[in-house]
PDB file of N, CA and C in Angstrom:
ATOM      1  N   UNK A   1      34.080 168.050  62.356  1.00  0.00           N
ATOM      2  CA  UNK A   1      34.490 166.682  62.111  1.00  0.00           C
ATOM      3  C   UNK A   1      35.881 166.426  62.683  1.00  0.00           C
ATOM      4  N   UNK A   2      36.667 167.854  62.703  1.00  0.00           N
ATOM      5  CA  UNK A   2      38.077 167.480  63.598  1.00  0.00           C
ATOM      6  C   UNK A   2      38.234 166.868  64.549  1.00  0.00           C
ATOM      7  N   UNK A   3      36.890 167.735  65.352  1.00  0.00           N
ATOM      8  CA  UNK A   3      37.189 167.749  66.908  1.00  0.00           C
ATOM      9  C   UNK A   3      36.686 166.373  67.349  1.00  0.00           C
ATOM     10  N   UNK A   4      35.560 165.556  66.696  1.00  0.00           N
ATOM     11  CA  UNK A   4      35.349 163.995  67.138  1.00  0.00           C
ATOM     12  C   UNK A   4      36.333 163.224  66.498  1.00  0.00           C
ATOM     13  N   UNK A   5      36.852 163.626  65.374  1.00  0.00           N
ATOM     14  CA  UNK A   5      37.999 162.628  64.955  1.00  0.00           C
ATOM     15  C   UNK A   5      39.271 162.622  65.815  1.00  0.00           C
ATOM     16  N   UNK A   6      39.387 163.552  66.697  1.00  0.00           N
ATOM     17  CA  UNK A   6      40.677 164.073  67.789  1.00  0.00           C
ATOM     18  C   UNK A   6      40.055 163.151  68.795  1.00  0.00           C
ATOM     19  N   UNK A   7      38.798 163.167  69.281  1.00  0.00           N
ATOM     20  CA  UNK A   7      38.452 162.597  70.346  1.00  0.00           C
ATOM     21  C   UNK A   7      38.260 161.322  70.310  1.00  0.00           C
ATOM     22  N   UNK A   8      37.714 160.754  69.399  1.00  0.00           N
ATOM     23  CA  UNK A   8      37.713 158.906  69.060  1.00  0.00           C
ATOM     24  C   UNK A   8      39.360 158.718  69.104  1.00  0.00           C
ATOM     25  N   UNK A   9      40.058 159.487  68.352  1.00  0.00           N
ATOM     26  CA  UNK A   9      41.824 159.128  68.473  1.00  0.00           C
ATOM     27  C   UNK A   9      41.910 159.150  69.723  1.00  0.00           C
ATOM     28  N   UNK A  10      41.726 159.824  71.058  1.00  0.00           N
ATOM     29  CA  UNK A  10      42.252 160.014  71.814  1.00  0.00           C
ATOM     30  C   UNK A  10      41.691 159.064  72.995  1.00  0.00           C
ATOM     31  N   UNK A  11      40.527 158.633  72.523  1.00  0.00           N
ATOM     32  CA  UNK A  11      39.726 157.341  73.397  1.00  0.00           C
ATOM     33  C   UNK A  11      39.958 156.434  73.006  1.00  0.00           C
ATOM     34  N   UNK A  12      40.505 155.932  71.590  1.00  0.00           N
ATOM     35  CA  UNK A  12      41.056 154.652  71.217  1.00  0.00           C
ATOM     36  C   UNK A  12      42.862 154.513  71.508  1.00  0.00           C
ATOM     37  N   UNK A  13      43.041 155.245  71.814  1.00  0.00           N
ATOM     38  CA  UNK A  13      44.711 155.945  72.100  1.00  0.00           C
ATOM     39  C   UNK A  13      44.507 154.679  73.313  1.00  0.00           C
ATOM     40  N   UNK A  14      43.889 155.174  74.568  1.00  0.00           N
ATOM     41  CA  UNK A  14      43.960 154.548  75.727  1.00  0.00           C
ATOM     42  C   UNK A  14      43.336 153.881  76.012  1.00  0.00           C
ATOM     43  N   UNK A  15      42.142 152.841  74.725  1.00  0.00           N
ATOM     44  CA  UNK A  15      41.189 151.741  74.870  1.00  0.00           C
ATOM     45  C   UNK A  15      43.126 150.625  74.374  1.00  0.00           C
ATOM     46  N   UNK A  16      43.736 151.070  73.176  1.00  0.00           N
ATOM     47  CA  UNK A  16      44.872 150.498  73.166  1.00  0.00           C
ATOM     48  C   UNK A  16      45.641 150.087  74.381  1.00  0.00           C
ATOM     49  N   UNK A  17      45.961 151.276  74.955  1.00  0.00           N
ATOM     50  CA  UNK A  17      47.424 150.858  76.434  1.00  0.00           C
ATOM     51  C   UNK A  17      46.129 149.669  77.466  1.00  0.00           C
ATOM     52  N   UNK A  18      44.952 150.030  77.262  1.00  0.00           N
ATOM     53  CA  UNK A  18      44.252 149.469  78.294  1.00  0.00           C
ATOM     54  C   UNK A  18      44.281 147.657  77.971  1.00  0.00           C
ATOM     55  N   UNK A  19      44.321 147.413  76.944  1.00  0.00           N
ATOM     56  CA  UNK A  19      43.749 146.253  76.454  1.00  0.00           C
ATOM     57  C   UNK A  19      45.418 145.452  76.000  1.00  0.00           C
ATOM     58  N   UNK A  20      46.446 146.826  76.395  1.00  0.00           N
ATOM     59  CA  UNK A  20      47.897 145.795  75.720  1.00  0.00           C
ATOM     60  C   UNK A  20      48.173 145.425  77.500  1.00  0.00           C
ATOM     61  N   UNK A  21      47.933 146.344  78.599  1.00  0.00           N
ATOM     62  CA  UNK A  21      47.758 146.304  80.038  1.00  0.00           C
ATOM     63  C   UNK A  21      47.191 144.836  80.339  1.00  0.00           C
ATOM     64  N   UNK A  22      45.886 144.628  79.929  1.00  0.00           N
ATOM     65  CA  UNK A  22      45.364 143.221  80.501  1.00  0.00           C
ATOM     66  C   UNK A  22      45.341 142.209  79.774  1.00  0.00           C
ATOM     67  N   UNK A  23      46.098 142.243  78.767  1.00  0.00           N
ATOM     68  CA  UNK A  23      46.940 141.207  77.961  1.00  0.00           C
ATOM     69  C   UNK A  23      48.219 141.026  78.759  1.00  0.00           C
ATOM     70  N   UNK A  24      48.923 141.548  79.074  1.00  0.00           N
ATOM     71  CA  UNK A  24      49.952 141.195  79.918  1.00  0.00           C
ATOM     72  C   UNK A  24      49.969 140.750  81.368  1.00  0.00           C
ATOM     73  N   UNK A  25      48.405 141.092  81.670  1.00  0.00           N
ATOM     74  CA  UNK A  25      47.795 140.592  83.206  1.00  0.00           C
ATOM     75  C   UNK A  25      47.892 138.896  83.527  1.00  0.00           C
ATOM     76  N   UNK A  26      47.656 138.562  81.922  1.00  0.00           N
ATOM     77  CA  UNK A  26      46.864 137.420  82.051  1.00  0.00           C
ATOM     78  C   UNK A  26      47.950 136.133  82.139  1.00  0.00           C
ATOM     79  N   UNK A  27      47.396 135.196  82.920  1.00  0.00           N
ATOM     80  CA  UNK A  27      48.137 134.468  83.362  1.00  0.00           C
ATOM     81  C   UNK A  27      48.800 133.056  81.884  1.00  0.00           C
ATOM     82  N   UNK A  28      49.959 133.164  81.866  1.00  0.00           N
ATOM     83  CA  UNK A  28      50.221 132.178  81.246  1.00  0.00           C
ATOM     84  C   UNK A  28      49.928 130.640  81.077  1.00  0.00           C
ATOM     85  N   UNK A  29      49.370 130.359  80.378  1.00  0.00           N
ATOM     86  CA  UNK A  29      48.368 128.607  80.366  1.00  0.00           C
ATOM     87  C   UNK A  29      49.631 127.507  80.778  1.00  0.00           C
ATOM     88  N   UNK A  30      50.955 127.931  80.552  1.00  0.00           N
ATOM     89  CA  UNK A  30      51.718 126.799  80.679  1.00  0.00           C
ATOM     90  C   UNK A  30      52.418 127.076  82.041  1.00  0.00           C
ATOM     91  N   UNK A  31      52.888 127.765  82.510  1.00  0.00           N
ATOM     92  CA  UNK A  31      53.646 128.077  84.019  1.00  0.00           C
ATOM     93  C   UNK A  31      52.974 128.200  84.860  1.00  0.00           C
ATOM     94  N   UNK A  32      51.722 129.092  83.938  1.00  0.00           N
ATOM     95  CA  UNK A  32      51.240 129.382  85.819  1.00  0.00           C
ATOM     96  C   UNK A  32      51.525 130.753  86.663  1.00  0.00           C
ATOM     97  N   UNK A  33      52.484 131.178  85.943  1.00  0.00           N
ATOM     98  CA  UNK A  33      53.162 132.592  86.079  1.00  0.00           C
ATOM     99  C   UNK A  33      52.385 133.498  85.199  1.00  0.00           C
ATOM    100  N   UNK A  34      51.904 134.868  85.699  1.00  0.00           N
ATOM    101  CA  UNK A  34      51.679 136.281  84.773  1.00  0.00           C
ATOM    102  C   UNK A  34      52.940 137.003  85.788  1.00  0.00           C
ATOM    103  N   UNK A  35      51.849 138.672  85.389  1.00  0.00           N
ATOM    104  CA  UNK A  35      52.679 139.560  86.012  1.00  0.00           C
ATOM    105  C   UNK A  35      52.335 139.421  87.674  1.00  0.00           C
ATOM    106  N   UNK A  36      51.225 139.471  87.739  1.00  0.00           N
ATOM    107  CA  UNK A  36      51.295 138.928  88.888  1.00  0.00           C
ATOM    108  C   UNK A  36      51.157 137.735  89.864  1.00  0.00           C
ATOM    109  N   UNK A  37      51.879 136.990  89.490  1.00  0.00           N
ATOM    110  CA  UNK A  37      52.809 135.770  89.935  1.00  0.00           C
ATOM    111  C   UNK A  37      52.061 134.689  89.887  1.00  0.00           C
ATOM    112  N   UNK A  38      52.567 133.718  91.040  1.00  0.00           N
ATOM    113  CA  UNK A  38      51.291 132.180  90.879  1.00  0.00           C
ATOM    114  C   UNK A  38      50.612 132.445  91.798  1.00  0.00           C
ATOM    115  N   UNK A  39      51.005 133.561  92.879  1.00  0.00           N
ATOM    116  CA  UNK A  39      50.021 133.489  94.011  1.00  0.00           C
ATOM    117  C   UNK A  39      48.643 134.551  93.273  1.00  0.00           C
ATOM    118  N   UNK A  40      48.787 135.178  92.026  1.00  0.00           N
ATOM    119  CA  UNK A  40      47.515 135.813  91.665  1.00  0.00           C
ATOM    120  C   UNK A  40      46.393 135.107  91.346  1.00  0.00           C
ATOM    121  N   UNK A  41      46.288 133.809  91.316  1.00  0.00           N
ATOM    122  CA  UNK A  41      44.975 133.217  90.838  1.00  0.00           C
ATOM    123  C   UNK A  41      44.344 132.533  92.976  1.00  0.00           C
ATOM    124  N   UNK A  42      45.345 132.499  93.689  1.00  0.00           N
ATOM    125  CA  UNK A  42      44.563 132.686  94.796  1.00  0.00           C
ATOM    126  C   UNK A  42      44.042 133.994  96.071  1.00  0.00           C
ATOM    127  N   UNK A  43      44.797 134.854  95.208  1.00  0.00           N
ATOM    128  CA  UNK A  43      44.418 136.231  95.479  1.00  0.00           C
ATOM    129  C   UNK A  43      43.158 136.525  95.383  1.00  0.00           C
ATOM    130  N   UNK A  44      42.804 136.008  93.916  1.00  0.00           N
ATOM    131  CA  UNK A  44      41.252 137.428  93.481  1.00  0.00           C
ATOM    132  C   UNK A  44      40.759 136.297  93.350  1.00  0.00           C
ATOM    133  N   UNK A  45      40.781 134.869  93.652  1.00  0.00           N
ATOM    134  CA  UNK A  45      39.566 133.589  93.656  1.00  0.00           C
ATOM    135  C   UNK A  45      40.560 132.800  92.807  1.00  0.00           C
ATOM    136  N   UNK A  46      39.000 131.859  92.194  1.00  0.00           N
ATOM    137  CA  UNK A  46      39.795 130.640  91.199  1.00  0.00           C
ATOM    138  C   UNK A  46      39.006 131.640  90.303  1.00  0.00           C
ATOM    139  N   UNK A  47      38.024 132.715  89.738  1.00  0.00           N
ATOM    140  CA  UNK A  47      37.052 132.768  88.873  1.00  0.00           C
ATOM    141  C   UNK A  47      38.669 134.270  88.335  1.00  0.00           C
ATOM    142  N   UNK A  48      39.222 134.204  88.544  1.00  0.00           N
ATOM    143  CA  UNK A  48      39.837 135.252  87.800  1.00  0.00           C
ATOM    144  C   UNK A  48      40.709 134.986  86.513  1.00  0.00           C
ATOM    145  N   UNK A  49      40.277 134.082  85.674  1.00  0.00           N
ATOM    146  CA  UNK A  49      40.780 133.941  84.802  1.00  0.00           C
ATOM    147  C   UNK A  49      39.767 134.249  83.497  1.00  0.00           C
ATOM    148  N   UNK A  50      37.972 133.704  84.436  1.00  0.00           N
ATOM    149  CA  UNK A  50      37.009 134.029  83.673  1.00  0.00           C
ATOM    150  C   UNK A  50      36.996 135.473  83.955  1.00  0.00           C
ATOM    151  N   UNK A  51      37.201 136.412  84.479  1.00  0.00           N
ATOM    152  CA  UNK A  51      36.873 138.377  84.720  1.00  0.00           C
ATOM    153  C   UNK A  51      37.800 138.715  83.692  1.00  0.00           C
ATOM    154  N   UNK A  52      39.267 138.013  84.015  1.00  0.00           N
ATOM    155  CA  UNK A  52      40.548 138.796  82.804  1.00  0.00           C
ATOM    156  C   UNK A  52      40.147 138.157  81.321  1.00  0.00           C
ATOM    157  N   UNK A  53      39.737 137.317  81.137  1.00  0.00           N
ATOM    158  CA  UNK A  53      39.101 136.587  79.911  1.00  0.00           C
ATOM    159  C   UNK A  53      37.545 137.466  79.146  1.00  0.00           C
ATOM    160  N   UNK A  54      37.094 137.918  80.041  1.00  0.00           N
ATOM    161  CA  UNK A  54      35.331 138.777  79.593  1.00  0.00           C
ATOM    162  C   UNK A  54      36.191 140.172  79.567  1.00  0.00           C
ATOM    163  N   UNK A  55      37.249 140.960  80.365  1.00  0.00           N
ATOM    164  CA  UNK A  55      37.345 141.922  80.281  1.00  0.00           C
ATOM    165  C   UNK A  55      38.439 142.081  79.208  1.00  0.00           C
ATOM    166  N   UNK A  56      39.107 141.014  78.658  1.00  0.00           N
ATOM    167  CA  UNK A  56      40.109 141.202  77.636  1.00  0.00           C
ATOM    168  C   UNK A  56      39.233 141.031  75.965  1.00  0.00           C
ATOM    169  N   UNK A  57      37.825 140.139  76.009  1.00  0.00           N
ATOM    170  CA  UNK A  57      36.690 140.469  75.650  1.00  0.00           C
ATOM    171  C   UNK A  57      35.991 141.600  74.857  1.00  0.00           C
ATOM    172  N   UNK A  58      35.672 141.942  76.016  1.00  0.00           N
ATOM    173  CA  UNK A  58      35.211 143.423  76.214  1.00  0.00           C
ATOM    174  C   UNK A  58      36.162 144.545  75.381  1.00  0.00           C
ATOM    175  N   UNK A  59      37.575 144.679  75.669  1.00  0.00           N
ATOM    176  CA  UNK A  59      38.161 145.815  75.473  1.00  0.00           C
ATOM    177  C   UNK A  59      38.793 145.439  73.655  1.00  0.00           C
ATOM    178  N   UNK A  60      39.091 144.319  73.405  1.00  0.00           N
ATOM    179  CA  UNK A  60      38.913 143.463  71.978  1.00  0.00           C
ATOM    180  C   UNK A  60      37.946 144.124  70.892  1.00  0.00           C
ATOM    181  N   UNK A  61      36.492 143.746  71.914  1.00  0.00           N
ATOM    182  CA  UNK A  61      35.597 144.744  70.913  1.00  0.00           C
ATOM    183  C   UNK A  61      35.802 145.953  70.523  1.00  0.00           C
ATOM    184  N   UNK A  62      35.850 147.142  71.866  1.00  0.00           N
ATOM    185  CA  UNK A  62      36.023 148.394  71.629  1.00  0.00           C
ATOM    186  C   UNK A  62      37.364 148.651  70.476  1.00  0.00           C
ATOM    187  N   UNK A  63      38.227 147.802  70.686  1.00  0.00           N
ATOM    188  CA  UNK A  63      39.144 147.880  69.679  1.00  0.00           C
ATOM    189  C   UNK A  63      38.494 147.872  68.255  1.00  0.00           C
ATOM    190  N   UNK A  64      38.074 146.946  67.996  1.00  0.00           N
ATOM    191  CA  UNK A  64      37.327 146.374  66.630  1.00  0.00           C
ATOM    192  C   UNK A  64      36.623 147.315  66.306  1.00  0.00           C
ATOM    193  N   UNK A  65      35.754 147.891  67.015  1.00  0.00           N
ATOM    194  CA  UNK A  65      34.784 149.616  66.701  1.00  0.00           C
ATOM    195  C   UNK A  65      35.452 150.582  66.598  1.00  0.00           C
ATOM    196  N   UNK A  66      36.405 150.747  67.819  1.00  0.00           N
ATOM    197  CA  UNK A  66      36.824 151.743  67.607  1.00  0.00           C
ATOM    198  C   UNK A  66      37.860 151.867  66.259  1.00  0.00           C
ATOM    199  N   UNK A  67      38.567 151.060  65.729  1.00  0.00           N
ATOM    200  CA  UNK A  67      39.367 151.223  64.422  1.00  0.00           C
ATOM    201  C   UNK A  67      38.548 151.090  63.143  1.00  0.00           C
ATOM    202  N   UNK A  68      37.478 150.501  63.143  1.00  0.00           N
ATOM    203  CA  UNK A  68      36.259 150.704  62.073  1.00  0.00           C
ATOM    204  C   UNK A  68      35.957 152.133  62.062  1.00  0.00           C
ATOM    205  N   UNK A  69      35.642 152.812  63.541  1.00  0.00           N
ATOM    206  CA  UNK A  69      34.793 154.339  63.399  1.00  0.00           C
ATOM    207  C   UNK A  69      35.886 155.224  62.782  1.00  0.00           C
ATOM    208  N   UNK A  70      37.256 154.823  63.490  1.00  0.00           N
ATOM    209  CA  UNK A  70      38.257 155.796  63.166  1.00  0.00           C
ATOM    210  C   UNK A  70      38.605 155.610  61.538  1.00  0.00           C
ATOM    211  N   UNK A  71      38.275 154.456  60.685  1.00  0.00           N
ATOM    212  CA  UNK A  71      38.614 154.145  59.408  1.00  0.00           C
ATOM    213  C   UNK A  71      37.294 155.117  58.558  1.00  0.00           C
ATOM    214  N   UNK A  72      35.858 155.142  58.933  1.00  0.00           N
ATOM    215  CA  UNK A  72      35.158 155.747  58.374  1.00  0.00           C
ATOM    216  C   UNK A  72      34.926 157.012  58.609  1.00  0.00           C
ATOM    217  N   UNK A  73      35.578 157.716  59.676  1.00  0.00           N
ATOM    218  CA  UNK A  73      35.863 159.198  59.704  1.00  0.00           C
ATOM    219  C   UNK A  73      36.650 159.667  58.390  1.00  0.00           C
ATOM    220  N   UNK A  74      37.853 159.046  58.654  1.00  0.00           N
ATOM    221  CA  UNK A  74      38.593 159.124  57.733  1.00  0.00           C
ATOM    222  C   UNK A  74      38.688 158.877  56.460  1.00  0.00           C
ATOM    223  N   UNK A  75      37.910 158.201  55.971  1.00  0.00           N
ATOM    224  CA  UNK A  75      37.229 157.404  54.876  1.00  0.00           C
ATOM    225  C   UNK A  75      36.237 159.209  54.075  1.00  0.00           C
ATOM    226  N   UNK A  76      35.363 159.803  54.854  1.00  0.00           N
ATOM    227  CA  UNK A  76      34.924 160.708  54.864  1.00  0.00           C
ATOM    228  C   UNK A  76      35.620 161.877  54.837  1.00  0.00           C
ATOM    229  N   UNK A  77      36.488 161.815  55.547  1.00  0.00           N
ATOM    230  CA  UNK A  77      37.207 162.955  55.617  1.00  0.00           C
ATOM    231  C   UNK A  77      38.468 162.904  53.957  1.00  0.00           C
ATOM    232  N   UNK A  78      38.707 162.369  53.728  1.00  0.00           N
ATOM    233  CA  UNK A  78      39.459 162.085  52.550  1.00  0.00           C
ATOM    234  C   UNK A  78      38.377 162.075  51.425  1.00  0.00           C
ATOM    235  N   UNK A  79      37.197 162.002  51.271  1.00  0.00           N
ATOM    236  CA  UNK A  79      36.235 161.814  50.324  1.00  0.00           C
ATOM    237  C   UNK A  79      36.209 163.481  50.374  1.00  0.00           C
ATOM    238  N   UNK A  80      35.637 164.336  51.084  1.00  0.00           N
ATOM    239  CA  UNK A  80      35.450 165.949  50.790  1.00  0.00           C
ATOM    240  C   UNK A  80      36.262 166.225  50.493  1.00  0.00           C
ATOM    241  N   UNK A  81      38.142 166.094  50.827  1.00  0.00           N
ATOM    242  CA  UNK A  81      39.294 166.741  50.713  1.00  0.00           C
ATOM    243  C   UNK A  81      38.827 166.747  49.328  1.00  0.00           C
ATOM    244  N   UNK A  82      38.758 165.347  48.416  1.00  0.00           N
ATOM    245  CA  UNK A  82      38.575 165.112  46.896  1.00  0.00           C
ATOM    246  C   UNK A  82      37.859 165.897  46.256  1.00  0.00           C
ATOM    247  N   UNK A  83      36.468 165.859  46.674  1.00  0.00           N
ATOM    248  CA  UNK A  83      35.251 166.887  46.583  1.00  0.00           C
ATOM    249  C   UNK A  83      35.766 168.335  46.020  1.00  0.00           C
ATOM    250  N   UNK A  84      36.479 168.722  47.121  1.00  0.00           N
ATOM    251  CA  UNK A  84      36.906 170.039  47.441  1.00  0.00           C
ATOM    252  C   UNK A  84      38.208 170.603  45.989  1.00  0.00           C
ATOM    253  N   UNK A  85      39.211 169.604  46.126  1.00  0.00           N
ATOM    254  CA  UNK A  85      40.281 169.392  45.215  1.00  0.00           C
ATOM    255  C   UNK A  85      39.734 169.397  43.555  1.00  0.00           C
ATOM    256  N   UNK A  86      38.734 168.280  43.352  1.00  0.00           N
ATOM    257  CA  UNK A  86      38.688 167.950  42.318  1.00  0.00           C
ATOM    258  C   UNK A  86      36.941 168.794  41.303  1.00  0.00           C
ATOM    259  N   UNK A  87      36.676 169.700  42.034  1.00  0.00           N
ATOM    260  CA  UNK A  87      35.317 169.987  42.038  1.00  0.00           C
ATOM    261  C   UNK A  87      35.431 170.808  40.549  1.00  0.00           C
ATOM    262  N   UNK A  88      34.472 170.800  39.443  1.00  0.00           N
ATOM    263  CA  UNK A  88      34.217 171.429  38.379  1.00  0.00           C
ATOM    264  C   UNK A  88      33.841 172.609  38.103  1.00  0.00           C
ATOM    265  N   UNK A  89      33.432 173.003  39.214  1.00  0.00           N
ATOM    266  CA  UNK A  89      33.028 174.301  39.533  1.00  0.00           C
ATOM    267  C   UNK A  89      34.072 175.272  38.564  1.00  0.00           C
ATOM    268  N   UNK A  90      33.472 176.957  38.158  1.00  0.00           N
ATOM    269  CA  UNK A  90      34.574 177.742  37.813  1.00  0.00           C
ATOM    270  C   UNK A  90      35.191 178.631  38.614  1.00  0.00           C
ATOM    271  N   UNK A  91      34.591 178.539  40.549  1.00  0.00           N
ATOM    272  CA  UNK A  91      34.982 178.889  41.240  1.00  0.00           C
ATOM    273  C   UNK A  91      36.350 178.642  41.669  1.00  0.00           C
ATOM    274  N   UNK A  92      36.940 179.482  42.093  1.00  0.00           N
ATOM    275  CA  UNK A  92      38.801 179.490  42.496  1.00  0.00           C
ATOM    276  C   UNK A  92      38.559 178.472  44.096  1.00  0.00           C
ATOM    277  N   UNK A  93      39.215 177.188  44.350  1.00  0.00           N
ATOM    278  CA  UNK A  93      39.835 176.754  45.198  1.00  0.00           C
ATOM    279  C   UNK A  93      39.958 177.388  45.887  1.00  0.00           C
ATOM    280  N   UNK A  94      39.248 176.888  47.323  1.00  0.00           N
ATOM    281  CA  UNK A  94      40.334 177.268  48.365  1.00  0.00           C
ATOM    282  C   UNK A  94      41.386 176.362  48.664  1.00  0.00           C
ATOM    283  N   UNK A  95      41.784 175.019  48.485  1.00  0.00           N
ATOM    284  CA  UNK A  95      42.917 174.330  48.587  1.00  0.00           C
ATOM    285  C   UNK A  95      44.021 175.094  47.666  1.00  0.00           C
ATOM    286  N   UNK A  96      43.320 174.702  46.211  1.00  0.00           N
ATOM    287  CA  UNK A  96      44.406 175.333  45.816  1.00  0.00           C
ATOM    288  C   UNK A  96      44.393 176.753  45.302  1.00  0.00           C
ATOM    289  N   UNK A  97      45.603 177.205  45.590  1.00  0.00           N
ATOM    290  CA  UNK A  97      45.278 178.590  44.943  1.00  0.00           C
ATOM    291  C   UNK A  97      45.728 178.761  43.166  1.00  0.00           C
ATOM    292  N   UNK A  98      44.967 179.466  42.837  1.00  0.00           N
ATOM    293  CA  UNK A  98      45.318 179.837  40.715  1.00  0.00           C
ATOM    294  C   UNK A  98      45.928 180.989  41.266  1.00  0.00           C
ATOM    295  N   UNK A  99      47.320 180.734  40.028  1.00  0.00           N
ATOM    296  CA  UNK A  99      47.656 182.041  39.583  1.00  0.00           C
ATOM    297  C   UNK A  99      47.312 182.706  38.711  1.00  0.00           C
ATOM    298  N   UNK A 100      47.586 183.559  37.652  1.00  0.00           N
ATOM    299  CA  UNK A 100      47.130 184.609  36.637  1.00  0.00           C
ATOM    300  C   UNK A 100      47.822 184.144  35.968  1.00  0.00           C
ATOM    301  N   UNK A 101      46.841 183.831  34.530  1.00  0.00           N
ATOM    302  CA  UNK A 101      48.017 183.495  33.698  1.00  0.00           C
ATOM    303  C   UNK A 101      48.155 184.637  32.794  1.00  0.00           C
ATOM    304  N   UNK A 102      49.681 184.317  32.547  1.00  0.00           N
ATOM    305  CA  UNK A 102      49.997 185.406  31.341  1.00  0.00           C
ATOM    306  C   UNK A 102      49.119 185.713  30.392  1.00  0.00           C
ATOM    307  N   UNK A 103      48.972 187.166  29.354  1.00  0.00           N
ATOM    308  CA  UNK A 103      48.079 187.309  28.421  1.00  0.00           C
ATOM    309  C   UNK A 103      48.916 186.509  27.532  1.00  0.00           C
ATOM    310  N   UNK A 104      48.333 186.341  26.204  1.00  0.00           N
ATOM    311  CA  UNK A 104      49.147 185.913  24.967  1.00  0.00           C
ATOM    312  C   UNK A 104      49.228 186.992  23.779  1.00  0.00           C
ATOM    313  N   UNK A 105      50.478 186.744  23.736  1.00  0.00           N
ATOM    314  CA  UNK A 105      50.466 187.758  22.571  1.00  0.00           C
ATOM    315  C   UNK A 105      49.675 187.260  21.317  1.00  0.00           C
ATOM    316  N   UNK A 106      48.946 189.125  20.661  1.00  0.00           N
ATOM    317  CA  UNK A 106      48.346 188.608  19.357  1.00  0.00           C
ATOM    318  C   UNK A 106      49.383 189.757  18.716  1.00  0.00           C
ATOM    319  N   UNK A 107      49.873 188.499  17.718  1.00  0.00           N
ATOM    320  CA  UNK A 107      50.506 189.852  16.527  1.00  0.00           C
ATOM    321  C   UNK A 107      49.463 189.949  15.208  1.00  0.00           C
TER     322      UNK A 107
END
């Protein structure tokens, strides 16, 4: 369960930089200016506002899944820790360890 919870972190890590990337692509509604300038909307056509609009879209969602999947890993993963911690068993913990307790004196 580590090793996909390492790997969804590490694919939502860079679904993040990707989606803060073409948020900053996108052209401002009032100037006319993004990052890349006023001449970018006659560069890549007139339709590039609808591609940065479906692909800012697109990567929105993966956001939205991906912080749901990463909430119910974790969601799970904190439910066994409990399991594990809080279990009735008269078996000794492996979280925690028992010490020995003192005998009591009988006089």
């Amino acid at each position: 369960m580590g090793v996909l919870t390492s790997v969804v972190s590490v694919i939502f890590s860079i679904v993040c930089v990707l989606l803060i990337i073409i948020i900053l692509l996108q052209a401002d509604k009032g100037a006319g200016m993004g990052i890349l300038g006023g001449a970018g909307q006659s560069t890549f056509g007139s339709s590039t506002a609808d591609i940065i609009t479906k692909i800012t879209t697109f990567f929105v969602a993966l956001f939205l899944i991906g912080s749901m999947g990463l909430s119910a890993l974790e969601s799970k993963r904190v439910a066994s820790l409990k399991e594990k911690i809080f279990s009735t068993n008269n078996e000794p913990s492996e979280l925690i360890e028992n010490e020995p307790q003192p005998a009591e004196d009988k006089k």
